[in-house]
PDB file of N, CA and C in Angstrom:
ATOM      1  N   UNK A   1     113.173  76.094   2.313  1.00  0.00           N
ATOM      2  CA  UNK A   1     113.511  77.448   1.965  1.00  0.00           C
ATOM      3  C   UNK A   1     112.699  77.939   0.782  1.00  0.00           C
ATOM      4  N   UNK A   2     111.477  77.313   0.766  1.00  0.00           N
ATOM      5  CA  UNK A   2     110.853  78.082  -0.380  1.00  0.00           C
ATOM      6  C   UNK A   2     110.188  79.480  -0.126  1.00  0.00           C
ATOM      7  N   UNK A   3     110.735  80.337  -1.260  1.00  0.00           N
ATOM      8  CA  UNK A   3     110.278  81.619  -0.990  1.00  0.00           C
ATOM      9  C   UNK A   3     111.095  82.629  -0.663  1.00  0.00           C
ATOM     10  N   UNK A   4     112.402  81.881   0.014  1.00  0.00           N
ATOM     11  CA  UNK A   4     112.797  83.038   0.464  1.00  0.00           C
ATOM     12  C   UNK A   4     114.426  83.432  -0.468  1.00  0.00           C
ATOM     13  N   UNK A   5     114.687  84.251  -0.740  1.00  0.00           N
ATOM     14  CA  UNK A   5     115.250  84.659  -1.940  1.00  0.00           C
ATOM     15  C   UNK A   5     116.268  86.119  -1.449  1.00  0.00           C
ATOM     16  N   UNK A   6     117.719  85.860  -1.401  1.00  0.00           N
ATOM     17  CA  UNK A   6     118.359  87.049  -0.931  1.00  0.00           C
ATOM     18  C   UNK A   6     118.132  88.496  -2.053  1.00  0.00           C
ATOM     19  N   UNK A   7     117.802  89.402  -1.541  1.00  0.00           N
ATOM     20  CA  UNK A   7     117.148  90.380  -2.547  1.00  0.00           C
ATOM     21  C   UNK A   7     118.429  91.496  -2.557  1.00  0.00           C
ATOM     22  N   UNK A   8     118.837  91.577  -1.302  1.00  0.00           N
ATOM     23  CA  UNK A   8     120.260  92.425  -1.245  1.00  0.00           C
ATOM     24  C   UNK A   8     121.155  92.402   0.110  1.00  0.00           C
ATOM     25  N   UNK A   9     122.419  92.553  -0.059  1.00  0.00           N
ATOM     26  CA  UNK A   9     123.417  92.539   0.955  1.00  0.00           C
ATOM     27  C   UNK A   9     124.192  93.579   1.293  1.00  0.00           C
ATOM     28  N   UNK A  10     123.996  93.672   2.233  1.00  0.00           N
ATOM     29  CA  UNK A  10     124.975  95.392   2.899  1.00  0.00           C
ATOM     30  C   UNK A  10     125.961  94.613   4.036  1.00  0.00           C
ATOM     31  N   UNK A  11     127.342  94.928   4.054  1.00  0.00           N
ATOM     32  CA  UNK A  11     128.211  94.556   5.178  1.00  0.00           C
ATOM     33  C   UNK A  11     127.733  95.350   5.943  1.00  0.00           C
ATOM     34  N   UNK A  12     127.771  95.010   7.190  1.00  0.00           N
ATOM     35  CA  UNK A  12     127.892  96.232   8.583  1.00  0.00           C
ATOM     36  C   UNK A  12     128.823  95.736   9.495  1.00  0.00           C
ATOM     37  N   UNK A  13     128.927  96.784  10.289  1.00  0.00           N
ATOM     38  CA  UNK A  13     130.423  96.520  11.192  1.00  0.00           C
ATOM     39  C   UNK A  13     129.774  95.566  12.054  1.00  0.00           C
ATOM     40  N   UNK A  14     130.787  94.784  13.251  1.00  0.00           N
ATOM     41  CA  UNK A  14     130.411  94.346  14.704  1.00  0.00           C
ATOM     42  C   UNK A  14     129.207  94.682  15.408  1.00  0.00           C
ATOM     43  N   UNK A  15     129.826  96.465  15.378  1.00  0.00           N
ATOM     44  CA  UNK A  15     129.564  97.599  16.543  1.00  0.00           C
ATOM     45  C   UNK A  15     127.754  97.672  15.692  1.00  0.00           C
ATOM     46  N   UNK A  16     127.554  97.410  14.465  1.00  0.00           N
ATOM     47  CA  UNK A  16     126.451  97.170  14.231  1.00  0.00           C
ATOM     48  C   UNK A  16     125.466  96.100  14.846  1.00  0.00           C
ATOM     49  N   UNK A  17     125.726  95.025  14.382  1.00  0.00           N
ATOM     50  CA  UNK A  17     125.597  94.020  14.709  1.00  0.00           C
ATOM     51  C   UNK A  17     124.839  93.905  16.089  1.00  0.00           C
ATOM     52  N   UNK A  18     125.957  94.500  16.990  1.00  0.00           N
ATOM     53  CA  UNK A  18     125.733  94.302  18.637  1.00  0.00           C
ATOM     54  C   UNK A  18     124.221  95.150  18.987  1.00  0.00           C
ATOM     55  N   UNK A  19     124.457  96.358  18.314  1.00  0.00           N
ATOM     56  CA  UNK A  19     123.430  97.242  18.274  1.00  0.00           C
ATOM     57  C   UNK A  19     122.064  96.587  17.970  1.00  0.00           C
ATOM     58  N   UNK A  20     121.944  96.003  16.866  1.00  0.00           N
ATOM     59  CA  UNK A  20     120.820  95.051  16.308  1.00  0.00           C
ATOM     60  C   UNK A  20     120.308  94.163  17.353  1.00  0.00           C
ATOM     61  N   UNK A  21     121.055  93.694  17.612  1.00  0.00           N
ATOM     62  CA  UNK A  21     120.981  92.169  18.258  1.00  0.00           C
ATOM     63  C   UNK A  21     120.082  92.743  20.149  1.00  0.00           C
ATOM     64  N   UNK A  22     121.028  93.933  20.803  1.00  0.00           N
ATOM     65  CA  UNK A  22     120.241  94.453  21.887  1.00  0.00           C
ATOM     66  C   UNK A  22     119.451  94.604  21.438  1.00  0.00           C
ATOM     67  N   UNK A  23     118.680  95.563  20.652  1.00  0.00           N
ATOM     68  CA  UNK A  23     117.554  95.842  20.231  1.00  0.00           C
ATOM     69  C   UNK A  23     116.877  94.670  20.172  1.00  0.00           C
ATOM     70  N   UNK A  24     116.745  93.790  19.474  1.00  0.00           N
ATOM     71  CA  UNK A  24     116.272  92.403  19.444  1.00  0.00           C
ATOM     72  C   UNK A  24     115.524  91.961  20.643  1.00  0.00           C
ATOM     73  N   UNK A  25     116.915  91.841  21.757  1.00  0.00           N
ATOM     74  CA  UNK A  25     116.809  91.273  22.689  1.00  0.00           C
ATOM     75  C   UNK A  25     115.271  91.894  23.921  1.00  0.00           C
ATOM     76  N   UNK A  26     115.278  93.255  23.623  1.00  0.00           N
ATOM     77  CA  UNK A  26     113.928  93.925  24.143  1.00  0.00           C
ATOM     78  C   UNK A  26     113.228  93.539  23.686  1.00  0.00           C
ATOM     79  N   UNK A  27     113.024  93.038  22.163  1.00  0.00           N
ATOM     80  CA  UNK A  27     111.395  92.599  22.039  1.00  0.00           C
ATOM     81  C   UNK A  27     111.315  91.013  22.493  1.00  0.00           C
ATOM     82  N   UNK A  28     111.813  90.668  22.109  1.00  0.00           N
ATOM     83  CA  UNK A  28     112.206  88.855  22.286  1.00  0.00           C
ATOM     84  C   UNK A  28     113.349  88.363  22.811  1.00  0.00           C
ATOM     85  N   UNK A  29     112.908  86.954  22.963  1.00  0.00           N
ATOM     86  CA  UNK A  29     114.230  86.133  23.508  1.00  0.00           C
ATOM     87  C   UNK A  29     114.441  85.563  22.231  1.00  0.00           C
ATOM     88  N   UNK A  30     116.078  86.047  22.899  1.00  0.00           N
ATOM     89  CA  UNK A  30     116.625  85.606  21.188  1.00  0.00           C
ATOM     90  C   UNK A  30     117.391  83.925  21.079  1.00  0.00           C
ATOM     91  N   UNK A  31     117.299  83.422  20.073  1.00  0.00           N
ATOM     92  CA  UNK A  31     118.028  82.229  19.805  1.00  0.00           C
ATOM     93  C   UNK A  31     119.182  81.473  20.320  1.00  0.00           C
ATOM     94  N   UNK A  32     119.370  80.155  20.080  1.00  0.00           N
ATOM     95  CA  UNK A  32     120.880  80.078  20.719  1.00  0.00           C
ATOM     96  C   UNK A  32     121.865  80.565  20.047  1.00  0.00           C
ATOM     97  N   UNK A  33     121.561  80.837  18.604  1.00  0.00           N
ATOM     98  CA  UNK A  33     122.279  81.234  17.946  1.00  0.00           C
ATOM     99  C   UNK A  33     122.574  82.566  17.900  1.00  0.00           C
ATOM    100  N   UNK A  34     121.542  83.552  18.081  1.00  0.00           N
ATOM    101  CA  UNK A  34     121.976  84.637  18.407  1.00  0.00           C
ATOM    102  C   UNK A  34     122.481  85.003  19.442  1.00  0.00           C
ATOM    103  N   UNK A  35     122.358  84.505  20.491  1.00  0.00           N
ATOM    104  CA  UNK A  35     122.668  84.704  21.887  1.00  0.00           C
ATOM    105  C   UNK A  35     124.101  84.594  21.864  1.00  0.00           C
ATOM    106  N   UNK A  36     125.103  83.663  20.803  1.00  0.00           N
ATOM    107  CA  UNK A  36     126.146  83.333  20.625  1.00  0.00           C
ATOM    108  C   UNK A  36     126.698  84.369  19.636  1.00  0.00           C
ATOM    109  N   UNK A  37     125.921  85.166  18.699  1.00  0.00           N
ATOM    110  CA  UNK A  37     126.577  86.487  17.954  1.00  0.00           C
ATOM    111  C   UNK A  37     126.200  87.159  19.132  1.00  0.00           C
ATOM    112  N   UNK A  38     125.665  87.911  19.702  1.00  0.00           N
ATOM    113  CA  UNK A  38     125.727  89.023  20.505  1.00  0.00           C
ATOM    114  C   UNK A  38     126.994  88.729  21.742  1.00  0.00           C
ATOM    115  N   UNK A  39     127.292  87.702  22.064  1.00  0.00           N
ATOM    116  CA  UNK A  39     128.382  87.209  22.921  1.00  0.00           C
ATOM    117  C   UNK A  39     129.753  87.946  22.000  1.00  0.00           C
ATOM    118  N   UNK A  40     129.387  87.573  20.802  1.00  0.00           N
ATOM    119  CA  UNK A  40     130.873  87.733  20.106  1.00  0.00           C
ATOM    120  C   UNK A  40     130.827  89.091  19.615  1.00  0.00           C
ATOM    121  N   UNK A  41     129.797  89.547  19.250  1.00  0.00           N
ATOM    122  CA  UNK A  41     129.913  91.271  19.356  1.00  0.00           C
ATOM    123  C   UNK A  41     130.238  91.865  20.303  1.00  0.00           C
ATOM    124  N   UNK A  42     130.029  91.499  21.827  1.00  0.00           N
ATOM    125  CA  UNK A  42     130.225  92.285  22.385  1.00  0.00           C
ATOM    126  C   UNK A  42     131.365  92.366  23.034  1.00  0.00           C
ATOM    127  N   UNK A  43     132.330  91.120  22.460  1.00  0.00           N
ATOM    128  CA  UNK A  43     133.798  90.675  22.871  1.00  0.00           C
ATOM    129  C   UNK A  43     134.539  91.500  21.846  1.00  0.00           C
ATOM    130  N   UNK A  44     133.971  91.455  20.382  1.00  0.00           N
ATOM    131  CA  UNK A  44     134.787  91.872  19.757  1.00  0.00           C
ATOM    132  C   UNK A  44     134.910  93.330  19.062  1.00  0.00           C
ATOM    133  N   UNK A  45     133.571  93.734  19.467  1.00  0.00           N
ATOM    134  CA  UNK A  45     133.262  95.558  19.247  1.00  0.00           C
ATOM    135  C   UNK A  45     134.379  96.103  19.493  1.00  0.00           C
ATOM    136  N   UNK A  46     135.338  97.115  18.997  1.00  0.00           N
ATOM    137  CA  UNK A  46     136.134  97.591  19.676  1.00  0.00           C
ATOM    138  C   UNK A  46     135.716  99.486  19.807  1.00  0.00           C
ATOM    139  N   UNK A  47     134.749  99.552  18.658  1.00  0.00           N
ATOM    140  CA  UNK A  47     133.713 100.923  18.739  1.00  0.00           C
ATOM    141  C   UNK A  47     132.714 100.990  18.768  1.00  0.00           C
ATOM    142  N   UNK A  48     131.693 102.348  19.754  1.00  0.00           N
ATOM    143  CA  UNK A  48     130.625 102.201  19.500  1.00  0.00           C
ATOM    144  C   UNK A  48     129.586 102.372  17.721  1.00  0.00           C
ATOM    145  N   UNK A  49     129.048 101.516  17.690  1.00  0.00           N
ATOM    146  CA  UNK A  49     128.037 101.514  16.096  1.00  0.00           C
ATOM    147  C   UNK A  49     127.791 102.880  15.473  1.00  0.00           C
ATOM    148  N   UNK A  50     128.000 104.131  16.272  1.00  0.00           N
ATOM    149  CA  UNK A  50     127.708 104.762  15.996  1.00  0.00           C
ATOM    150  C   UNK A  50     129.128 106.130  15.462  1.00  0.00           C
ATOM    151  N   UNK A  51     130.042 105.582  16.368  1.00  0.00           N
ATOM    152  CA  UNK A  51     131.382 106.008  15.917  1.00  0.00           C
ATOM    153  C   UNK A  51     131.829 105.042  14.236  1.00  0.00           C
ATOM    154  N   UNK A  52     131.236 104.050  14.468  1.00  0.00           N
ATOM    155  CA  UNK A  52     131.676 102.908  13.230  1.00  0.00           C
ATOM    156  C   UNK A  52     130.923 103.186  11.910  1.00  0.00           C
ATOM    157  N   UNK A  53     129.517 103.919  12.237  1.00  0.00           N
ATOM    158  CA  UNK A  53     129.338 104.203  11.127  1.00  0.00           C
ATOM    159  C   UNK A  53     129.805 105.620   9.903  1.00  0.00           C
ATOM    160  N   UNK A  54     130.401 106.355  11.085  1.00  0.00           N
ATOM    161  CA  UNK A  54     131.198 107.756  10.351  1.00  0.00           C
ATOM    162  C   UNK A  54     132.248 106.855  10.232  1.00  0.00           C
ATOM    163  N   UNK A  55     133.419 106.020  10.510  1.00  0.00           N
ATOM    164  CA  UNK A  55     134.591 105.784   9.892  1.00  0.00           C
ATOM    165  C   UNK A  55     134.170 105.021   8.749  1.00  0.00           C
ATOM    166  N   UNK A  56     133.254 104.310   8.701  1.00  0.00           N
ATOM    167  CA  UNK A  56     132.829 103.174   7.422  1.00  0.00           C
ATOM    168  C   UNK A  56     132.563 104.219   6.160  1.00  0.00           C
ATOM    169  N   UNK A  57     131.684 105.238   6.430  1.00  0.00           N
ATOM    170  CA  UNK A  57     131.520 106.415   5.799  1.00  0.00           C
ATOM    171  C   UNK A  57     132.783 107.563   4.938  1.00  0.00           C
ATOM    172  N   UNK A  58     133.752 107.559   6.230  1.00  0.00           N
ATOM    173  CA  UNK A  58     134.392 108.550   6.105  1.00  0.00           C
ATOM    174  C   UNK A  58     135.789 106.922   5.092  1.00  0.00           C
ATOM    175  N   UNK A  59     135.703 106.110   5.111  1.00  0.00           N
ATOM    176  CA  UNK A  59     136.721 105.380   4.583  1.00  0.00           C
ATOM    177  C   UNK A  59     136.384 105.267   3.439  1.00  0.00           C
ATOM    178  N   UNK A  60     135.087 105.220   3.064  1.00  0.00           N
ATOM    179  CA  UNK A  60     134.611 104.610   1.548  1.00  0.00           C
ATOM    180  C   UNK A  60     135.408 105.702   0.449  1.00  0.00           C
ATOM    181  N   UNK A  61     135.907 107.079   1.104  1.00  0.00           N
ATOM    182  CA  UNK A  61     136.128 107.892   0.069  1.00  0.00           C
ATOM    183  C   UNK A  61     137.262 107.403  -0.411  1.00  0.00           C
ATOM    184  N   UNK A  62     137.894 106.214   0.356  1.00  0.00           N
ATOM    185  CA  UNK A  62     139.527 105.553  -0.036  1.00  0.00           C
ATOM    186  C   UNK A  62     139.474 104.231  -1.096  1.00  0.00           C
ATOM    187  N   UNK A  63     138.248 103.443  -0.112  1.00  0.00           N
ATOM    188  CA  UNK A  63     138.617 101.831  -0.476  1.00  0.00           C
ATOM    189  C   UNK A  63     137.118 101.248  -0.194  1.00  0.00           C
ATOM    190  N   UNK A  64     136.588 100.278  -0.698  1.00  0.00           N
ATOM    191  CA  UNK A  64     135.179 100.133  -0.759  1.00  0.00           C
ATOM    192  C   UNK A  64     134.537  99.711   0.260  1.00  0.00           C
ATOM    193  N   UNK A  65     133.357  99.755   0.331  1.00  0.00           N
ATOM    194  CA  UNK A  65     132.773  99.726   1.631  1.00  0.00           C
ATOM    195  C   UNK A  65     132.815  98.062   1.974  1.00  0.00           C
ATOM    196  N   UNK A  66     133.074  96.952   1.386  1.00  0.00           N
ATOM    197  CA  UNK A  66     133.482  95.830   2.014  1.00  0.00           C
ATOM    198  C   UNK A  66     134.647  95.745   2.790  1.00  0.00           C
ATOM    199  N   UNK A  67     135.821  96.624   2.122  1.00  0.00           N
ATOM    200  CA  UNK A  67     137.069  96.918   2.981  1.00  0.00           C
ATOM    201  C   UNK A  67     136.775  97.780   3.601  1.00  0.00           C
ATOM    202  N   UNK A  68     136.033  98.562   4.085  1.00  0.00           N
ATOM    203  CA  UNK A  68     135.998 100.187   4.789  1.00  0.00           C
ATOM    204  C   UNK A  68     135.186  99.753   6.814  1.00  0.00           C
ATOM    205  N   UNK A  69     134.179  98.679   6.150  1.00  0.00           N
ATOM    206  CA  UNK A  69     133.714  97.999   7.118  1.00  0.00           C
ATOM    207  C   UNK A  69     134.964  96.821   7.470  1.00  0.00           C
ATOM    208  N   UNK A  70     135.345  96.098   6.782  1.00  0.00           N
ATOM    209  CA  UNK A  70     136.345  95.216   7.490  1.00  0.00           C
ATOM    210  C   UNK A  70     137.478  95.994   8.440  1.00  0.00           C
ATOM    211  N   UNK A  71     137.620  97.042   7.795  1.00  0.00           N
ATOM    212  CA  UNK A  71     139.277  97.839   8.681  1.00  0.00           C
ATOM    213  C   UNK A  71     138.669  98.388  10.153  1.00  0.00           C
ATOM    214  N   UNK A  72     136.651  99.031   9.880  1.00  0.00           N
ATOM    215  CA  UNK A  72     136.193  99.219  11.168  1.00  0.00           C
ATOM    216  C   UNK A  72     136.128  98.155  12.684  1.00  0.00           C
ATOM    217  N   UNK A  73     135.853  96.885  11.809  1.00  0.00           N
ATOM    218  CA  UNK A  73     135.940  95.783  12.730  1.00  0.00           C
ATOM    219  C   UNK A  73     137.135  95.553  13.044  1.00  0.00           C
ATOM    220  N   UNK A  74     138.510  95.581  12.475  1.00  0.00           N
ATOM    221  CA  UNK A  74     139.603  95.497  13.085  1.00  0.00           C
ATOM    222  C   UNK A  74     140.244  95.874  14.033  1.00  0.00           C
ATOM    223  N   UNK A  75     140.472  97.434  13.193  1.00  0.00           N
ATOM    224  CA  UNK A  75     140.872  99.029  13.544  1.00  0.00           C
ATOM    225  C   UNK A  75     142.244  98.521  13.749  1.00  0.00           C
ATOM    226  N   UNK A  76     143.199  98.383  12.615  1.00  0.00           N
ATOM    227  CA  UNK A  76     144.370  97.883  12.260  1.00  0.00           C
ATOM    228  C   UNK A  76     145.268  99.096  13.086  1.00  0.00           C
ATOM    229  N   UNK A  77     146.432  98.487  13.671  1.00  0.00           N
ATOM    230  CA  UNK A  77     147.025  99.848  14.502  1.00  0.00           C
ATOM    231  C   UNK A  77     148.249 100.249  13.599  1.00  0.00           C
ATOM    232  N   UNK A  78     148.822  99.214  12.882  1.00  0.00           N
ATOM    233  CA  UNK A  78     150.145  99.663  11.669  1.00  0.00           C
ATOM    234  C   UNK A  78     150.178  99.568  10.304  1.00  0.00           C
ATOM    235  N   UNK A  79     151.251  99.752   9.604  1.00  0.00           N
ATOM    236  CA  UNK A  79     150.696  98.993   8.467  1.00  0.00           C
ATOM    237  C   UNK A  79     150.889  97.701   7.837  1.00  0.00           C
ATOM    238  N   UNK A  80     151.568  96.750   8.610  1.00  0.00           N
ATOM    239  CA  UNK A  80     151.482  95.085   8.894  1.00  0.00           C
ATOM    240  C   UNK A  80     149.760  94.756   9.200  1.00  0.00           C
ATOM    241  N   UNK A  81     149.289  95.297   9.485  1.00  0.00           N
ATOM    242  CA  UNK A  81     147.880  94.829   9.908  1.00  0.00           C
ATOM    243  C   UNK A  81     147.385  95.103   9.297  1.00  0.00           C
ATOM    244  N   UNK A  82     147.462  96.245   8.381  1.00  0.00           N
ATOM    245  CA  UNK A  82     146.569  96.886   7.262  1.00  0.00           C
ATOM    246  C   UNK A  82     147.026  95.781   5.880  1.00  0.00           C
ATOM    247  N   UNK A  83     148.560  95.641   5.889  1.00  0.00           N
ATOM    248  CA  UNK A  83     148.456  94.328   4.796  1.00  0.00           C
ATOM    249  C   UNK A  83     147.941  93.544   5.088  1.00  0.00           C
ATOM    250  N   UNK A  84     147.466  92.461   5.936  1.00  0.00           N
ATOM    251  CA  UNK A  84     147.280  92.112   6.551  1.00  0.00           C
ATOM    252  C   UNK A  84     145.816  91.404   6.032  1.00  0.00           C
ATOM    253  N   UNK A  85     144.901  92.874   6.174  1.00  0.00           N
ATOM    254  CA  UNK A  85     143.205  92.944   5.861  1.00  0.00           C
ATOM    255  C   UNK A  85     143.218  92.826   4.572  1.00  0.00           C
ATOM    256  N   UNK A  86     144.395  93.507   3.722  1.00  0.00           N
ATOM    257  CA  UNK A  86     143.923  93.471   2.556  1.00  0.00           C
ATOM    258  C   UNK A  86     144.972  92.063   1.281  1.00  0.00           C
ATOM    259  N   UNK A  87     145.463  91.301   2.308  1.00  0.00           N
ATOM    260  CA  UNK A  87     146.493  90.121   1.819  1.00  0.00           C
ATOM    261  C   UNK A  87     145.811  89.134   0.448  1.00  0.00           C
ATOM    262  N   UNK A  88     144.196  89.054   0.357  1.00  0.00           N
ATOM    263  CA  UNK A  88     143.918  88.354  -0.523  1.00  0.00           C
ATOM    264  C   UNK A  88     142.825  89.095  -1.492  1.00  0.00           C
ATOM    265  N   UNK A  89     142.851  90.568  -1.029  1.00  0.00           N
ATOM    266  CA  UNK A  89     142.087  91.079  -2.122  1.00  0.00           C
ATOM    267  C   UNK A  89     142.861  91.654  -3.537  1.00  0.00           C
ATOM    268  N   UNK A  90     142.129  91.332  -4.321  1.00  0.00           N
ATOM    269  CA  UNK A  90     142.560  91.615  -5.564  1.00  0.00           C
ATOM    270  C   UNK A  90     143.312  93.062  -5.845  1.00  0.00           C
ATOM    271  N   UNK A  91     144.500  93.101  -6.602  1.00  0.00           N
ATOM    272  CA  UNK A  91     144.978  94.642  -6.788  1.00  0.00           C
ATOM    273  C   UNK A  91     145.486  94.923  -5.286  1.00  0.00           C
ATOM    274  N   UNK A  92     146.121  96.087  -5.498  1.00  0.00           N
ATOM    275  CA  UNK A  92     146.631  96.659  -4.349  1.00  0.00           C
ATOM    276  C   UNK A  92     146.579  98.178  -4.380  1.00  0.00           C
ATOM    277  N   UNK A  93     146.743  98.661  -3.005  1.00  0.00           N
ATOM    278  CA  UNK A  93     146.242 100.103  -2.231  1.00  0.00           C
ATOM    279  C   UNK A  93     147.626 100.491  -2.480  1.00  0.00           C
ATOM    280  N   UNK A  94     148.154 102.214  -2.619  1.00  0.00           N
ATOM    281  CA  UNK A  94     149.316 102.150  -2.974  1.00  0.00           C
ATOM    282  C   UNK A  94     149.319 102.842  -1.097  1.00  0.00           C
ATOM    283  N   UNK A  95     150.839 103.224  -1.139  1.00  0.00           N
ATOM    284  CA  UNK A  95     151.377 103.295   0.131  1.00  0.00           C
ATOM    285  C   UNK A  95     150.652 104.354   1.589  1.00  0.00           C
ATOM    286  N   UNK A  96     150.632 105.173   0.373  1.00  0.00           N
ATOM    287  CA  UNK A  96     149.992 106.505   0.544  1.00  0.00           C
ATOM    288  C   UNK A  96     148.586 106.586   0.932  1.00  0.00           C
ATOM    289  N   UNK A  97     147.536 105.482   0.842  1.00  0.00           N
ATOM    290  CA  UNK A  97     146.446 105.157   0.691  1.00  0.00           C
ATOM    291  C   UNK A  97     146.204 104.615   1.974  1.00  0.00           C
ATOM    292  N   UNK A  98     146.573 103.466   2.167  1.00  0.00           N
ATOM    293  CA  UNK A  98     147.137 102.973   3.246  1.00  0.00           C
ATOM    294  C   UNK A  98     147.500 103.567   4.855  1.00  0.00           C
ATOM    295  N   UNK A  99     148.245 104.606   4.371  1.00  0.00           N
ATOM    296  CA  UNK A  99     149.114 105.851   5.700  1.00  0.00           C
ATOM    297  C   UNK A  99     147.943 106.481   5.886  1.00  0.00           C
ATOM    298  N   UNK A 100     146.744 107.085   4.959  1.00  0.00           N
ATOM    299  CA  UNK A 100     145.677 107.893   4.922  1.00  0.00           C
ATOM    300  C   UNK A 100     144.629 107.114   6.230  1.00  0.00           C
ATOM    301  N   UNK A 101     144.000 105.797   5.847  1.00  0.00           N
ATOM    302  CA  UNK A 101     143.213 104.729   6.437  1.00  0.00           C
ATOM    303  C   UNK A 101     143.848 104.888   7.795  1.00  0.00           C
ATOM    304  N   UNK A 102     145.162 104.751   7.869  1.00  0.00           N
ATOM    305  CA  UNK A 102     145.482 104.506   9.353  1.00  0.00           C
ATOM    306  C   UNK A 102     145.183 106.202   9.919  1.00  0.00           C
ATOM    307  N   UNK A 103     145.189 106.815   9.538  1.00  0.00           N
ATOM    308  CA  UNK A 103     145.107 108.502  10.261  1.00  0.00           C
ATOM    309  C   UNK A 103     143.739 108.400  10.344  1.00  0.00           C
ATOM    310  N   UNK A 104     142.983 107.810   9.987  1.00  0.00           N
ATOM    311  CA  UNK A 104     141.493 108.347   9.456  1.00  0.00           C
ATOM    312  C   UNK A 104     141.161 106.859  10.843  1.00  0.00           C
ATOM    313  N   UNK A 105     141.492 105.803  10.723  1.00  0.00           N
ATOM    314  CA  UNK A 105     141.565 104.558  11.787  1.00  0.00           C
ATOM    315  C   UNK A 105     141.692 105.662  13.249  1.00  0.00           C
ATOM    316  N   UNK A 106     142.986 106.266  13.496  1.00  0.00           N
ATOM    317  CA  UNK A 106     143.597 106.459  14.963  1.00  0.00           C
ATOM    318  C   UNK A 106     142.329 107.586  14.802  1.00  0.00           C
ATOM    319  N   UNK A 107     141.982 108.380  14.434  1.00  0.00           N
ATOM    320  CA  UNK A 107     140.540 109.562  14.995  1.00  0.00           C
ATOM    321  C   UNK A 107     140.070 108.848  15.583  1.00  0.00           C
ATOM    322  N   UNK A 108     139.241 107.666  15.267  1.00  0.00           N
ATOM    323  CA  UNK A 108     138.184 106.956  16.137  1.00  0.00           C
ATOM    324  C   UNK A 108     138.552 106.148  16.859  1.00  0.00           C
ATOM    325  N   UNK A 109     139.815 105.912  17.489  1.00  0.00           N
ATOM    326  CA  UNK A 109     140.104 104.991  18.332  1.00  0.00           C
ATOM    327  C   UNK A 109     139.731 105.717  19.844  1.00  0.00           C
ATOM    328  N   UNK A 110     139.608 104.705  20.565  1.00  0.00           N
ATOM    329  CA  UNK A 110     138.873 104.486  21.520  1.00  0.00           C
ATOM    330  C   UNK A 110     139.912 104.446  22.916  1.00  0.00           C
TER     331      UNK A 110
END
């Protein structure tokens, strides 16, 4: 691993992911390893990348974009599931915050 040096990190959703990975797949044959993320993206996408990136967008105005992308990959349906996502992060969302995410969640459901 000489040389190579993480310079920066952005979460992206699934619905990203899957997107990437087709693309990929047109220029090259992809890995076993990738061949095994695009399997699981495309099991576990539950929106298209492009719907995922306005909710990731439209959530950050609540809760940060590490949680904003995690709730996209979920798409929590109550608010047991929404505790749920957020059970080991530091501090807490108050109730109201929470009720908001899920209204702003059910728009883009599918």
């Amino acid at each position: 691993m000489i040389g190579k040096k993480v310079m920066e990190t952005d979460p992206v959703t699934v619905a990203e992911v899957k997107t990437m990975l087709d693309d990929a797949s047109e220029s090259y044959d992809l890995t076993y390893e990738q061949n095994l993320a695009l399997d699981h993206a495309t099991k576990f996408s539950k929106i298209e990348a492009e719907s995922a990136n306005k909710l990731v967008e439209e959530l950050q105005e609540i809760v940060k974009k590490t949680q904003a992308t995690k709730i996209a990959d979920m798409m929590p349906v109550d608010m047991a599931d929404m505790r749920l996502l957020f059970a080991k992060e530091r501090g807490s969302h108050k109730k109201e915050e929470l009720e908001q995410v899920l209204e702003i969640v059910n728009k883009y459901r599918e």
